[in-house]
PDB file of N, CA and C in Angstrom:
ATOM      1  N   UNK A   1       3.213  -8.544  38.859  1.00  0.00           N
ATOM      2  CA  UNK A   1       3.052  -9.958  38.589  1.00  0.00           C
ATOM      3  C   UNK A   1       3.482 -10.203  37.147  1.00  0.00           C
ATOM      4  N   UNK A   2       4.560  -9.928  37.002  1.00  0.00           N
ATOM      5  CA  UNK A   2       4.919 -10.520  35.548  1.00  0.00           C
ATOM      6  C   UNK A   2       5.302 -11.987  35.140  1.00  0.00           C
ATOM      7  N   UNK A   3       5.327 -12.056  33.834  1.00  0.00           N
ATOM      8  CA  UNK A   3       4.835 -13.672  32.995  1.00  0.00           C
ATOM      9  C   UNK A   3       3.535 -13.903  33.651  1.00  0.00           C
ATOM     10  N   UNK A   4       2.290 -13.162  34.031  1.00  0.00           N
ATOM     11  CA  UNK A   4       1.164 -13.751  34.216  1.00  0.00           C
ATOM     12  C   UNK A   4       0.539 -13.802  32.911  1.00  0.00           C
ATOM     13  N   UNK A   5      -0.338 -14.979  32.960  1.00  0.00           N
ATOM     14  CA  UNK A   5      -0.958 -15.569  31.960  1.00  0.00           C
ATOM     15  C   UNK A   5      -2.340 -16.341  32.755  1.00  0.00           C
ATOM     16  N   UNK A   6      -3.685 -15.629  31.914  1.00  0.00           N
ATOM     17  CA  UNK A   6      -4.772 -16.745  32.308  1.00  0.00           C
ATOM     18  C   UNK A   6      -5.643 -16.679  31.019  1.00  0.00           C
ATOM     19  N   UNK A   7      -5.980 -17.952  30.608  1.00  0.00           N
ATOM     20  CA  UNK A   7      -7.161 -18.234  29.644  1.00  0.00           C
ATOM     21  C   UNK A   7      -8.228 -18.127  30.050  1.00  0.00           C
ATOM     22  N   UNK A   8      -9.258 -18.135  29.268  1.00  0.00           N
ATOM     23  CA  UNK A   8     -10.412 -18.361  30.081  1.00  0.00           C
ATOM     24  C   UNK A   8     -11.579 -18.011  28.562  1.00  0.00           C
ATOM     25  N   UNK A   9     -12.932 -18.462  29.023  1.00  0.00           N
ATOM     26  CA  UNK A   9     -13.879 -17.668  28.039  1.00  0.00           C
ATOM     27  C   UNK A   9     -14.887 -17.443  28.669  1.00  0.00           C
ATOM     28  N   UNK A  10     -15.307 -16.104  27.908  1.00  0.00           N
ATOM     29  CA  UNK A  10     -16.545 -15.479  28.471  1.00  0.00           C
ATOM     30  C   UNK A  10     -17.668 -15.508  28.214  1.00  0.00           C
ATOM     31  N   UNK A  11     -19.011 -15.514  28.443  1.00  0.00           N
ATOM     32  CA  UNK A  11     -20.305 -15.664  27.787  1.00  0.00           C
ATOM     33  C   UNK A  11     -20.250 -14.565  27.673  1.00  0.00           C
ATOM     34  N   UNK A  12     -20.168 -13.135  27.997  1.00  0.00           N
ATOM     35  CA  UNK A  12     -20.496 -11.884  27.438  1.00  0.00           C
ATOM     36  C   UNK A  12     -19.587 -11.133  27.905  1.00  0.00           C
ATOM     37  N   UNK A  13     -19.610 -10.362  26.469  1.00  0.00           N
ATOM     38  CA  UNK A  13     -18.098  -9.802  26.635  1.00  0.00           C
ATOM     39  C   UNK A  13     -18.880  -7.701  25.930  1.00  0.00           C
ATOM     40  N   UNK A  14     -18.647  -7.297  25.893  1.00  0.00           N
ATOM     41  CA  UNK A  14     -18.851  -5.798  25.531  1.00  0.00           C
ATOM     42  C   UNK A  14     -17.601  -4.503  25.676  1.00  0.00           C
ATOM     43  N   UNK A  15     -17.789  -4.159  24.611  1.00  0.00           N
ATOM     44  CA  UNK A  15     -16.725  -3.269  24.139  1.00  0.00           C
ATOM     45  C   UNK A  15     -17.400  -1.889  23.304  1.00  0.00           C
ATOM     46  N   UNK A  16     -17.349  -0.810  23.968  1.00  0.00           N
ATOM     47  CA  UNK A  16     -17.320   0.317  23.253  1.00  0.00           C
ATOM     48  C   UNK A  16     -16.489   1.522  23.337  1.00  0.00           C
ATOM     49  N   UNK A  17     -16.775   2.744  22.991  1.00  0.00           N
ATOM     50  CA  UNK A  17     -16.150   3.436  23.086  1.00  0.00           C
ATOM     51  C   UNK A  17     -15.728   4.296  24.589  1.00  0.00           C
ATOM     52  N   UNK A  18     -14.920   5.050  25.013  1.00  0.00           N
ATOM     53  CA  UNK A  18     -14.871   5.267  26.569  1.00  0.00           C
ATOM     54  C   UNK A  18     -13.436   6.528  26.462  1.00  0.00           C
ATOM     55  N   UNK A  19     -13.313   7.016  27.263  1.00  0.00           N
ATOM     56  CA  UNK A  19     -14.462   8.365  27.489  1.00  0.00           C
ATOM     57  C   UNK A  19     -15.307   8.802  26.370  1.00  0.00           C
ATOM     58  N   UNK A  20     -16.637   9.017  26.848  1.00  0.00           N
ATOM     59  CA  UNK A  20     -17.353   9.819  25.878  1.00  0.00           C
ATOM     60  C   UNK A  20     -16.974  10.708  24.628  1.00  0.00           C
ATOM     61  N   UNK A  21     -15.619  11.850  25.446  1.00  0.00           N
ATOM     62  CA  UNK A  21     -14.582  12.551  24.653  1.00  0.00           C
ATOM     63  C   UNK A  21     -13.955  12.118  23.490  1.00  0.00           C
ATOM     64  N   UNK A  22     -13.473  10.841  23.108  1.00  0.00           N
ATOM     65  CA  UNK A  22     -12.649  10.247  23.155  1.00  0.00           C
ATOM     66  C   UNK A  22     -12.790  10.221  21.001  1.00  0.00           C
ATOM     67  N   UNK A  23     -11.665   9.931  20.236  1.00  0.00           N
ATOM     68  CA  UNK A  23     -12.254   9.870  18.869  1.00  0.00           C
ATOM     69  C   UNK A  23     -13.368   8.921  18.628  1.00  0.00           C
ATOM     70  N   UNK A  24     -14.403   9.402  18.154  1.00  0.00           N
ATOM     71  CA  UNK A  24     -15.270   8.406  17.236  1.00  0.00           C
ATOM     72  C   UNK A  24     -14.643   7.299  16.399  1.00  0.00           C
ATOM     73  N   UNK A  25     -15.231   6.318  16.796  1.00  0.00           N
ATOM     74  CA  UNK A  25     -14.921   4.832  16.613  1.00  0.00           C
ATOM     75  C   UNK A  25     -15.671   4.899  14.338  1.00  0.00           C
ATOM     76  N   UNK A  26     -14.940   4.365  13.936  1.00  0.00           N
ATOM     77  CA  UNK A  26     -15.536   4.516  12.266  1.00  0.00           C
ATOM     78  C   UNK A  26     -16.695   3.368  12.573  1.00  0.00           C
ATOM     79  N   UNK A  27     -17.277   3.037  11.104  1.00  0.00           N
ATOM     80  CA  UNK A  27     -18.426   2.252  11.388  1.00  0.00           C
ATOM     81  C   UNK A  27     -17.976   1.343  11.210  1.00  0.00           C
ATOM     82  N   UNK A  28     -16.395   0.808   9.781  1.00  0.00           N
ATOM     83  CA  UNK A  28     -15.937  -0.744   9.806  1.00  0.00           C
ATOM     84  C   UNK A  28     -15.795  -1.131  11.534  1.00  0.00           C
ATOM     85  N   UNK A  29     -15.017  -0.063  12.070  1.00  0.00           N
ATOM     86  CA  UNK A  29     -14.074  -1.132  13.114  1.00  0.00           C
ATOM     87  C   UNK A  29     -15.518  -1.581  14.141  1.00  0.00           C
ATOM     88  N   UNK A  30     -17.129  -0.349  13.944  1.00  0.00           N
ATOM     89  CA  UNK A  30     -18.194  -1.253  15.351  1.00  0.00           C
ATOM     90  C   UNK A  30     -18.720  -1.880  14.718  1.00  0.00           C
ATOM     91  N   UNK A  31     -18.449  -2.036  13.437  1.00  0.00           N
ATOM     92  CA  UNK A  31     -19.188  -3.795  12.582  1.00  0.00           C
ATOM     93  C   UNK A  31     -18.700  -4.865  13.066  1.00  0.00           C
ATOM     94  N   UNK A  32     -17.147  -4.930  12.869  1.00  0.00           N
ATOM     95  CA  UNK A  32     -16.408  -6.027  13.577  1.00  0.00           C
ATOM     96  C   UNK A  32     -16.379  -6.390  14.804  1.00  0.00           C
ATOM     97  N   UNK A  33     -16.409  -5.174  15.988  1.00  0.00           N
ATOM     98  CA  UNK A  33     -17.004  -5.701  16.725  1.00  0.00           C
ATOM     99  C   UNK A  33     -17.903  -5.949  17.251  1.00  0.00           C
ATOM    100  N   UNK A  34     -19.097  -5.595  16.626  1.00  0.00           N
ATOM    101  CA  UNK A  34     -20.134  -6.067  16.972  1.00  0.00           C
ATOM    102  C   UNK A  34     -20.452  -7.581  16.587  1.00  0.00           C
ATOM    103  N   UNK A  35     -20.073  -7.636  15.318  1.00  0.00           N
ATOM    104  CA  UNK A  35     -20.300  -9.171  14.772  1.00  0.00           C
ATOM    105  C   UNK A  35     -19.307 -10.246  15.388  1.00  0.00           C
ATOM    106  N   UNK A  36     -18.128  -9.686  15.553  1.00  0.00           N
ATOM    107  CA  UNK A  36     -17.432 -10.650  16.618  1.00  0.00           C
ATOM    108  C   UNK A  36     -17.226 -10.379  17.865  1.00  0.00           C
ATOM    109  N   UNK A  37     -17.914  -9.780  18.716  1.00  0.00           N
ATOM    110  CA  UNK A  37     -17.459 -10.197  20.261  1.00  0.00           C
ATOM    111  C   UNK A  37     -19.248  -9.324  20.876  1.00  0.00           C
ATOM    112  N   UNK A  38     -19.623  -7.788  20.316  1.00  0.00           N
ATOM    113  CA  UNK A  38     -20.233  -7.714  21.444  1.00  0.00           C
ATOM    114  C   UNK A  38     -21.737  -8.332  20.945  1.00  0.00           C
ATOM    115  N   UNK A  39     -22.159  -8.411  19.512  1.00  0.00           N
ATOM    116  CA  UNK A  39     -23.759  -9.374  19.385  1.00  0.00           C
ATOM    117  C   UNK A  39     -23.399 -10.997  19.050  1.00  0.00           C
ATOM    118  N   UNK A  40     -21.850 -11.274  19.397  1.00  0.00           N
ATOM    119  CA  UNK A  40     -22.243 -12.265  19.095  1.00  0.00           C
ATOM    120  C   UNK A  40     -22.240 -13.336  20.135  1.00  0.00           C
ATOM    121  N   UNK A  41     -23.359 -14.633  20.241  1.00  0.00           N
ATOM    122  CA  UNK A  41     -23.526 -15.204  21.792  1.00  0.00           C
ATOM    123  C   UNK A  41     -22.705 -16.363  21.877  1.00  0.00           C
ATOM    124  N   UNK A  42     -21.804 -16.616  21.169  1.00  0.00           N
ATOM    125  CA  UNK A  42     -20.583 -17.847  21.200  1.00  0.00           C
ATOM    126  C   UNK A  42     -19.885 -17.356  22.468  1.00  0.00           C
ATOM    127  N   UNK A  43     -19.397 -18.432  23.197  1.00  0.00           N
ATOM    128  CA  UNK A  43     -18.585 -18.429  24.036  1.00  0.00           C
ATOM    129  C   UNK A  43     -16.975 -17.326  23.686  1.00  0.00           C
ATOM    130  N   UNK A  44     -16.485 -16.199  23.838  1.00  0.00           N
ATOM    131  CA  UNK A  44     -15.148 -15.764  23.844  1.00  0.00           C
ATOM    132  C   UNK A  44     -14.062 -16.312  24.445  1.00  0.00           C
ATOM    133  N   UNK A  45     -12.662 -16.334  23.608  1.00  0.00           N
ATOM    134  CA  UNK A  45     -11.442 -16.929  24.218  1.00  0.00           C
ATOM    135  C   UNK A  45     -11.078 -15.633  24.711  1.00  0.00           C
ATOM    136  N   UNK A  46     -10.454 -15.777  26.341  1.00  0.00           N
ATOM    137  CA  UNK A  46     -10.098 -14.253  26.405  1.00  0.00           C
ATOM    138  C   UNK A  46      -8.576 -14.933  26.946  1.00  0.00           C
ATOM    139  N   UNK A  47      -7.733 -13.577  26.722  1.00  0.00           N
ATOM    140  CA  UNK A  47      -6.184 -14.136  27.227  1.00  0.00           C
ATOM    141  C   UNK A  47      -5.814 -12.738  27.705  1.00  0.00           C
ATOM    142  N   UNK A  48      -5.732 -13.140  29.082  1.00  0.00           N
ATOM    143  CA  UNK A  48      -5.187 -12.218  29.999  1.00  0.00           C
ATOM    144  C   UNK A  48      -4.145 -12.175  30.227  1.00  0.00           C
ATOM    145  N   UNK A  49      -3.053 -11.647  29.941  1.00  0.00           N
ATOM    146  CA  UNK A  49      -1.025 -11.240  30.064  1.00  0.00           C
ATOM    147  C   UNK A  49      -0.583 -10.252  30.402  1.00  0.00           C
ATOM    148  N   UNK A  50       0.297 -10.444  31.593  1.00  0.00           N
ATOM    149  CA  UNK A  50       0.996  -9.134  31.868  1.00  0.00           C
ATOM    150  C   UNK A  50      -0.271  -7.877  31.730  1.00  0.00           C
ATOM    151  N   UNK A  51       0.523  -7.054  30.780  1.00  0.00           N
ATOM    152  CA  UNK A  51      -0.541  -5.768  30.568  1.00  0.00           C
ATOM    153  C   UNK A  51      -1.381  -5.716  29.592  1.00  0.00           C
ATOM    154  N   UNK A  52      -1.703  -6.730  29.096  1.00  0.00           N
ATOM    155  CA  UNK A  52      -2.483  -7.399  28.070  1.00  0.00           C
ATOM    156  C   UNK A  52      -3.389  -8.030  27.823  1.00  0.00           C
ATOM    157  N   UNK A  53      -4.392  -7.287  26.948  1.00  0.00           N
ATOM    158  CA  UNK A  53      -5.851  -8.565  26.998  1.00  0.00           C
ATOM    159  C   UNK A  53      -6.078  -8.656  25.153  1.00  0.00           C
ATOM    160  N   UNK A  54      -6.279 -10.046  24.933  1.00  0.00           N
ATOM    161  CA  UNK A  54      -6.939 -10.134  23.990  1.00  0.00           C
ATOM    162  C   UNK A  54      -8.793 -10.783  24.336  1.00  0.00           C
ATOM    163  N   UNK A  55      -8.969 -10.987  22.847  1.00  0.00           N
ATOM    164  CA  UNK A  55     -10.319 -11.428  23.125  1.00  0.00           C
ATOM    165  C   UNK A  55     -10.474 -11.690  22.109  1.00  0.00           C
ATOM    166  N   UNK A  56     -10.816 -13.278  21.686  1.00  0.00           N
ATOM    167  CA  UNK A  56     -10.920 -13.494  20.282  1.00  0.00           C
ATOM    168  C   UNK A  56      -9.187 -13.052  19.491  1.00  0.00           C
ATOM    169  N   UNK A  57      -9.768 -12.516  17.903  1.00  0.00           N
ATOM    170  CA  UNK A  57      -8.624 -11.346  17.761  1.00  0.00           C
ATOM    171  C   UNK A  57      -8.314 -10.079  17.759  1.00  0.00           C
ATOM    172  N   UNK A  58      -9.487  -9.543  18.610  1.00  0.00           N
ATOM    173  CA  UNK A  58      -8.959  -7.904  19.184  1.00  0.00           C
ATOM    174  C   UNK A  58      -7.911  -7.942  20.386  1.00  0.00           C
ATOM    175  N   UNK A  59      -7.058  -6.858  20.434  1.00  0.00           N
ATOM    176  CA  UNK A  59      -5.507  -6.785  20.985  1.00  0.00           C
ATOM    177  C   UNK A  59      -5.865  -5.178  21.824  1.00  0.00           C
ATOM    178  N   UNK A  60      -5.596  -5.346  23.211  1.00  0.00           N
ATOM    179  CA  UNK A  60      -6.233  -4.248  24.062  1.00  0.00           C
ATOM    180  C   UNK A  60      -4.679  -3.797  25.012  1.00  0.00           C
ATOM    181  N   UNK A  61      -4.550  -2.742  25.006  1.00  0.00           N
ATOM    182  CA  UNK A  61      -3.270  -2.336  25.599  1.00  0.00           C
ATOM    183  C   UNK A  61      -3.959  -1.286  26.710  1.00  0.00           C
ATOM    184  N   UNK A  62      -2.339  -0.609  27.291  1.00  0.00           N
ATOM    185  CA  UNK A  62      -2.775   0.159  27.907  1.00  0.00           C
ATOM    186  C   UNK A  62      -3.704  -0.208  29.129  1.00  0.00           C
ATOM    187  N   UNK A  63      -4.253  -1.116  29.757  1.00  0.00           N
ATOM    188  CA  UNK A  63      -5.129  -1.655  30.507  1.00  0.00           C
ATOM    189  C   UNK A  63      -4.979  -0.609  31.610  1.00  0.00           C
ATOM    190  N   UNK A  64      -6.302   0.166  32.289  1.00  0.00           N
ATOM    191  CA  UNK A  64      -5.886   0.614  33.177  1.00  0.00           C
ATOM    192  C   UNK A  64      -8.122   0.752  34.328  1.00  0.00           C
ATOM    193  N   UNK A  65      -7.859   1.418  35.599  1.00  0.00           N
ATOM    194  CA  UNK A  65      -9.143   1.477  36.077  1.00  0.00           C
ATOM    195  C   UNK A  65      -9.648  -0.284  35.848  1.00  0.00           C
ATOM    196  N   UNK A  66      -8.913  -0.844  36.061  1.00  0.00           N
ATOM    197  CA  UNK A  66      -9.472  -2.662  36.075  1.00  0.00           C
ATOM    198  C   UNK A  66     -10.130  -2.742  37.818  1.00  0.00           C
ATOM    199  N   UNK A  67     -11.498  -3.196  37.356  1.00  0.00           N
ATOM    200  CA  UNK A  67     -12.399  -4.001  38.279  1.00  0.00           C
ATOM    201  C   UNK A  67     -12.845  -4.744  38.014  1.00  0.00           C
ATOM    202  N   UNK A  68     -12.869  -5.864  39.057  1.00  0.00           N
ATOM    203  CA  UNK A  68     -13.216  -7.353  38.773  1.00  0.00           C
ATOM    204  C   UNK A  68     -14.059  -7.752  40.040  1.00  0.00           C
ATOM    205  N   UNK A  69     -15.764  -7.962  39.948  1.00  0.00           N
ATOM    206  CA  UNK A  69     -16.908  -8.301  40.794  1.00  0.00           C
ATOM    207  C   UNK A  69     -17.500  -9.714  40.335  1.00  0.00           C
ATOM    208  N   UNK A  70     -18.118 -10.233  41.616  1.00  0.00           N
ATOM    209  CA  UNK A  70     -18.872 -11.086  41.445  1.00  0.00           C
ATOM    210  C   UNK A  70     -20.499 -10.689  42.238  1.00  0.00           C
ATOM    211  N   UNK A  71     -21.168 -10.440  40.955  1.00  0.00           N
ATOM    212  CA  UNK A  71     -22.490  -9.843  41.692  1.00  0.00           C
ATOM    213  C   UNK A  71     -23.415 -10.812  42.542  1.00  0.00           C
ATOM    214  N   UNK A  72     -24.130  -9.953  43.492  1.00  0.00           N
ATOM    215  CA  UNK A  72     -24.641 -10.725  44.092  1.00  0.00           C
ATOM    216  C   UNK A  72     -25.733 -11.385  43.517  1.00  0.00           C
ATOM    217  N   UNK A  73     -25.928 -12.628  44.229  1.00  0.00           N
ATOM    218  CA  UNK A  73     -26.925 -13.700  43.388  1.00  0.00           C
ATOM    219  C   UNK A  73     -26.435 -14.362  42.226  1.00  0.00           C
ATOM    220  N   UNK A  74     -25.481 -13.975  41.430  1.00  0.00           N
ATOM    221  CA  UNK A  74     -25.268 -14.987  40.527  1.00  0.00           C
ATOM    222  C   UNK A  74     -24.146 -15.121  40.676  1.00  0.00           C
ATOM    223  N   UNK A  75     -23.723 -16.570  39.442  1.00  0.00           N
ATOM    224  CA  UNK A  75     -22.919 -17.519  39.998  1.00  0.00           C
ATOM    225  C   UNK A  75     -21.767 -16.821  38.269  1.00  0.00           C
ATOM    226  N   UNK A  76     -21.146 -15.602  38.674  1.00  0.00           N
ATOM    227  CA  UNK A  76     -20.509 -15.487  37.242  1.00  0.00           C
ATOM    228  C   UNK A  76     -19.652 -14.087  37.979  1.00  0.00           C
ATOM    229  N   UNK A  77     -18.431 -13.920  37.286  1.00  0.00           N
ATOM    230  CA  UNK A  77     -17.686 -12.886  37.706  1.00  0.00           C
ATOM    231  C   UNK A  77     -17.731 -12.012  36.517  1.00  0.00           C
ATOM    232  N   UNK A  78     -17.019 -10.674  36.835  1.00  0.00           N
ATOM    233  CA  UNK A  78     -17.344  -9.311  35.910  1.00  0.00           C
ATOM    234  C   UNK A  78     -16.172  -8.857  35.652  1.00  0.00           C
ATOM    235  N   UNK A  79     -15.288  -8.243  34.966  1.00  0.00           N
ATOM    236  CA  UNK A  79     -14.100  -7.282  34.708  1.00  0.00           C
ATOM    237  C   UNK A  79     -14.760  -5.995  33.638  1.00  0.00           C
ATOM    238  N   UNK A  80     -14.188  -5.537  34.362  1.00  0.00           N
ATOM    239  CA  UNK A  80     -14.781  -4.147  33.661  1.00  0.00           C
ATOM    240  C   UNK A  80     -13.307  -3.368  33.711  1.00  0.00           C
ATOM    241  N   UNK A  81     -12.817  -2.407  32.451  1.00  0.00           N
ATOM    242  CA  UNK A  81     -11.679  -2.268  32.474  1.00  0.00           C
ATOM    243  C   UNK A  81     -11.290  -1.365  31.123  1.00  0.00           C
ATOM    244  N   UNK A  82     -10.763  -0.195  31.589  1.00  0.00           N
ATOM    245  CA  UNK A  82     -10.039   0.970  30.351  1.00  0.00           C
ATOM    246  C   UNK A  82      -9.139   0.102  29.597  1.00  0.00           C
ATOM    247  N   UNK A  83      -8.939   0.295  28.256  1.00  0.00           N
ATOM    248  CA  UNK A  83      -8.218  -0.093  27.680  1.00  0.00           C
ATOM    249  C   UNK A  83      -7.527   0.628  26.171  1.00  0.00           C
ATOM    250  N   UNK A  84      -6.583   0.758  25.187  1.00  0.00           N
ATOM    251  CA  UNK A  84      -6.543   1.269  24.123  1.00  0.00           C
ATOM    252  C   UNK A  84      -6.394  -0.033  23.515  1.00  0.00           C
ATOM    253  N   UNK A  85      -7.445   0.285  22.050  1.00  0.00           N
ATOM    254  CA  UNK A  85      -7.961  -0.572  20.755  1.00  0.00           C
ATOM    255  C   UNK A  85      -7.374  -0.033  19.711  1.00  0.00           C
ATOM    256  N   UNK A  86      -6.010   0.080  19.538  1.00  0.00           N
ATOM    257  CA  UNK A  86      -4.948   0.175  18.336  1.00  0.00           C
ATOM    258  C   UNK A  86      -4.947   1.473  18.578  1.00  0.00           C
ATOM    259  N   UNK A  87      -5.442   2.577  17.965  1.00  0.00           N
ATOM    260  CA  UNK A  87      -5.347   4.219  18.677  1.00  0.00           C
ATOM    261  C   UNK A  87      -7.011   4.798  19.375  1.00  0.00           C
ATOM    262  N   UNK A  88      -7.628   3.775  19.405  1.00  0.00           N
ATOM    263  CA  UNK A  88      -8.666   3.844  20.085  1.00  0.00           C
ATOM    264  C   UNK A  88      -8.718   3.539  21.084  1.00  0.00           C
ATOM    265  N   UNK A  89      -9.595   4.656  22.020  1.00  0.00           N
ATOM    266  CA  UNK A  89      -9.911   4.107  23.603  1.00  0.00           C
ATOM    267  C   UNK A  89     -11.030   3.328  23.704  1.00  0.00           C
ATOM    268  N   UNK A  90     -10.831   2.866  24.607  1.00  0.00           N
ATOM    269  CA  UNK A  90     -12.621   1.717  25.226  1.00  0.00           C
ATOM    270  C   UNK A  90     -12.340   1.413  26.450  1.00  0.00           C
ATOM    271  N   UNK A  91     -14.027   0.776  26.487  1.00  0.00           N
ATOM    272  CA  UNK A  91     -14.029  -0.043  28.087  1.00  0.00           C
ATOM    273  C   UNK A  91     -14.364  -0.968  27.823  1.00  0.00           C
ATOM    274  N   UNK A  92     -14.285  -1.640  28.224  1.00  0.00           N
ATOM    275  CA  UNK A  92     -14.109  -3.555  27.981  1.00  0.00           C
ATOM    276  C   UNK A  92     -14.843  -4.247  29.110  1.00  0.00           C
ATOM    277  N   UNK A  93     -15.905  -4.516  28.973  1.00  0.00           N
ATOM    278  CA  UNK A  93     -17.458  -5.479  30.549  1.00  0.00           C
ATOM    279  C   UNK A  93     -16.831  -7.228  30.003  1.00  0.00           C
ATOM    280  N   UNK A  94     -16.130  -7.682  30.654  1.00  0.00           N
ATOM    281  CA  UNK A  94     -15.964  -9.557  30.305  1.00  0.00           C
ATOM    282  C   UNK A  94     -16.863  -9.949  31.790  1.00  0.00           C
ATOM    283  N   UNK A  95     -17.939 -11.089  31.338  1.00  0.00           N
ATOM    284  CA  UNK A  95     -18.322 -11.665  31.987  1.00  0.00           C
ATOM    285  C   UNK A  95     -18.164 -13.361  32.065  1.00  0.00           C
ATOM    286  N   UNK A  96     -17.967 -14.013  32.612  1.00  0.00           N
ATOM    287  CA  UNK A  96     -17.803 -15.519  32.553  1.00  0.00           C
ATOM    288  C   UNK A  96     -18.530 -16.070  33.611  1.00  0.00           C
ATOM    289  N   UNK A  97     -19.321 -17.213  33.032  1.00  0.00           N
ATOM    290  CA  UNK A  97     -20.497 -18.017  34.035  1.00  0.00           C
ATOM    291  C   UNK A  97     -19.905 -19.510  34.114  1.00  0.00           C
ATOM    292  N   UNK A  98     -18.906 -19.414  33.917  1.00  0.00           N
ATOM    293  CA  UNK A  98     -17.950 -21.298  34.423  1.00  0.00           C
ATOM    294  C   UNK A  98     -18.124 -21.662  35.718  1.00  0.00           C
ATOM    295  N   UNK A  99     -18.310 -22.764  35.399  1.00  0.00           N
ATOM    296  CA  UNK A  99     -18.266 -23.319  36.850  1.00  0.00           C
ATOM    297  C   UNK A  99     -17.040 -23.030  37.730  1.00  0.00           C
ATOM    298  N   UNK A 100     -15.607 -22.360  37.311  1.00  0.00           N
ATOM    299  CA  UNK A 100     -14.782 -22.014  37.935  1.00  0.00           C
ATOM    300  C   UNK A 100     -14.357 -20.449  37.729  1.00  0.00           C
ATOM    301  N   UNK A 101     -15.882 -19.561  37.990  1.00  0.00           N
ATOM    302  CA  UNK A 101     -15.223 -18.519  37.835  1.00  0.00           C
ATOM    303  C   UNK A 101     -14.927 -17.584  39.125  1.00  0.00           C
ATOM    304  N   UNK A 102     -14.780 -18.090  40.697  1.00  0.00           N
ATOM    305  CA  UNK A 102     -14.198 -17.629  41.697  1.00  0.00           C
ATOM    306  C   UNK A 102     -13.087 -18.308  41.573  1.00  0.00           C
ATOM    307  N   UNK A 103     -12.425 -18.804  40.843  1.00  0.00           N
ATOM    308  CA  UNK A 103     -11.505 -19.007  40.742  1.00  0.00           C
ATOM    309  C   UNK A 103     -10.640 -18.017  39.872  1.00  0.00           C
ATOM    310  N   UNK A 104     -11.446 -17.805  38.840  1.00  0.00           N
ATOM    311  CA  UNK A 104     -11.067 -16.503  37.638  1.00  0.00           C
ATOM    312  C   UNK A 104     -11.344 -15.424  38.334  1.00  0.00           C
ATOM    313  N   UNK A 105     -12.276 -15.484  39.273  1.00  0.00           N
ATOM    314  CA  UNK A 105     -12.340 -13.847  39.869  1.00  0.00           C
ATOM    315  C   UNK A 105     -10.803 -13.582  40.873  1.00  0.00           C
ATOM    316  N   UNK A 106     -10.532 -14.504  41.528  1.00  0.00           N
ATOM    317  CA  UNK A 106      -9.653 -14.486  42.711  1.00  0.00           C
ATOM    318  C   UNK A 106      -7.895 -14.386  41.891  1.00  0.00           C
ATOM    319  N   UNK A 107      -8.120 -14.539  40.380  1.00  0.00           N
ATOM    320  CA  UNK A 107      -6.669 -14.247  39.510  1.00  0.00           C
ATOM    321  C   UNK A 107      -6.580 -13.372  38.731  1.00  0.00           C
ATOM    322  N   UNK A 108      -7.715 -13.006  38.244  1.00  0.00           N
ATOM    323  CA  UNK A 108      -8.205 -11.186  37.975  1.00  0.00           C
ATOM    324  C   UNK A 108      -7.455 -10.155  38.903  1.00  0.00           C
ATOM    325  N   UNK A 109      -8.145 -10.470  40.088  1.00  0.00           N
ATOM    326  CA  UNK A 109      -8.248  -9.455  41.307  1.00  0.00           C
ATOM    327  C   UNK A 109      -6.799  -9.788  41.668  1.00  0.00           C
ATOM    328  N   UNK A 110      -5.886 -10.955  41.819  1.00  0.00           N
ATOM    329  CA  UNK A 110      -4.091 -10.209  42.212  1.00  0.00           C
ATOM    330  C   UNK A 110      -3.757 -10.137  40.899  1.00  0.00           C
ATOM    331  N   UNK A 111      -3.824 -10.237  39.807  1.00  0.00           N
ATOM    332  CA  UNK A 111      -3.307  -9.783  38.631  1.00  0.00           C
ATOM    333  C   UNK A 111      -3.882  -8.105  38.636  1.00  0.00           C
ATOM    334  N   UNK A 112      -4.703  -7.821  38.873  1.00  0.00           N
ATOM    335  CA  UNK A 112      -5.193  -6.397  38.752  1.00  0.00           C
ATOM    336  C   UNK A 112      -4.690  -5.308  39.836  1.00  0.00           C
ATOM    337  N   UNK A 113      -3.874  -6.155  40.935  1.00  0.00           N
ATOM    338  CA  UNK A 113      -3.692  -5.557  41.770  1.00  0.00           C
ATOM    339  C   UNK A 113      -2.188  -5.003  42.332  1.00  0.00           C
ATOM    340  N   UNK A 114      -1.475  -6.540  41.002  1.00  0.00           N
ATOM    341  CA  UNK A 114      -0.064  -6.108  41.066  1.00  0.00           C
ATOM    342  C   UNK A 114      -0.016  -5.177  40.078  1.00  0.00           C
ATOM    343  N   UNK A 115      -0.946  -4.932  39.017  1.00  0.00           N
ATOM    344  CA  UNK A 115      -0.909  -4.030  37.612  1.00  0.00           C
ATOM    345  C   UNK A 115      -0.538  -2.428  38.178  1.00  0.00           C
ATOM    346  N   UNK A 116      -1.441  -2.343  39.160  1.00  0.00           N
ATOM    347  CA  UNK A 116      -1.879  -0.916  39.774  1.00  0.00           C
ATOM    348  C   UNK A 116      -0.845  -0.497  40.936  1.00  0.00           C
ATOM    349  N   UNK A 117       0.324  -1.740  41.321  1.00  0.00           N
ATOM    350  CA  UNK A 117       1.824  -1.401  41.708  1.00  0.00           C
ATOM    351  C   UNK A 117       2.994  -0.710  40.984  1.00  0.00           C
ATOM    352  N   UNK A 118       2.672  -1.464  39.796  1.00  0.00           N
ATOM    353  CA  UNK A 118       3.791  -1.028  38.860  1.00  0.00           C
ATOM    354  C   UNK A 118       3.746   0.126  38.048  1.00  0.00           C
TER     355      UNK A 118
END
């Protein structure tokens, strides 16, 4: 699915380190994100492209293992998803509670699905 593009924002978004293995994250770069995306409770701009996610202004490559749920009982969809954070690995939990997020779930899920073609 290329030139895909979706906006959207998330009420909770979480980012750490992934695989366990993986280099230790320094303490500047889990200040920043902690203070901007995973403690903080402002709404996130997230921009989903091609093979590309931002969030706010962190820049996530590499996207790979992407799942996208809508749990039962509530009214909010999930992406959960490998990613590299400049030479860092992570996993990336975006949640969004919009009133249109089976709509965001249902463009996740063929964007995630042509990803895992190519």
């Amino acid at each position: 699915m290329s030139n895909f593009e979706l906006q959207y924002f998330a009420d909770k978004v979480h980012v750490h380190r992934w695989p366990q293995d993986s280099p230790i994250w320094d303490d500047l770069t889990k200040k920043q994100l902690d203070t901007s995306i995973n403690k903080n409770s402002q709404k996130k701009h997230i921009i989903v492209k091609d093979d590309y996610l931002k969030i706010e202004n962190f820049e996530f490559s590499s996207l790979q293992k992407i799942g996208v749920s809508i749990p039962f009982f509530k009214e909010e969809s999930t992406m959960i998803l490998e990613a590299k954070f400049g030479d860092l690995l992570a996993h990336v939990h975006i949640t969004t509670k919009s009133k249109d997020y089976i709509d965001i779930f249902n463009k996740l899920t063929l964007w995630s699905k042509s990803l895992s073609k190519s």
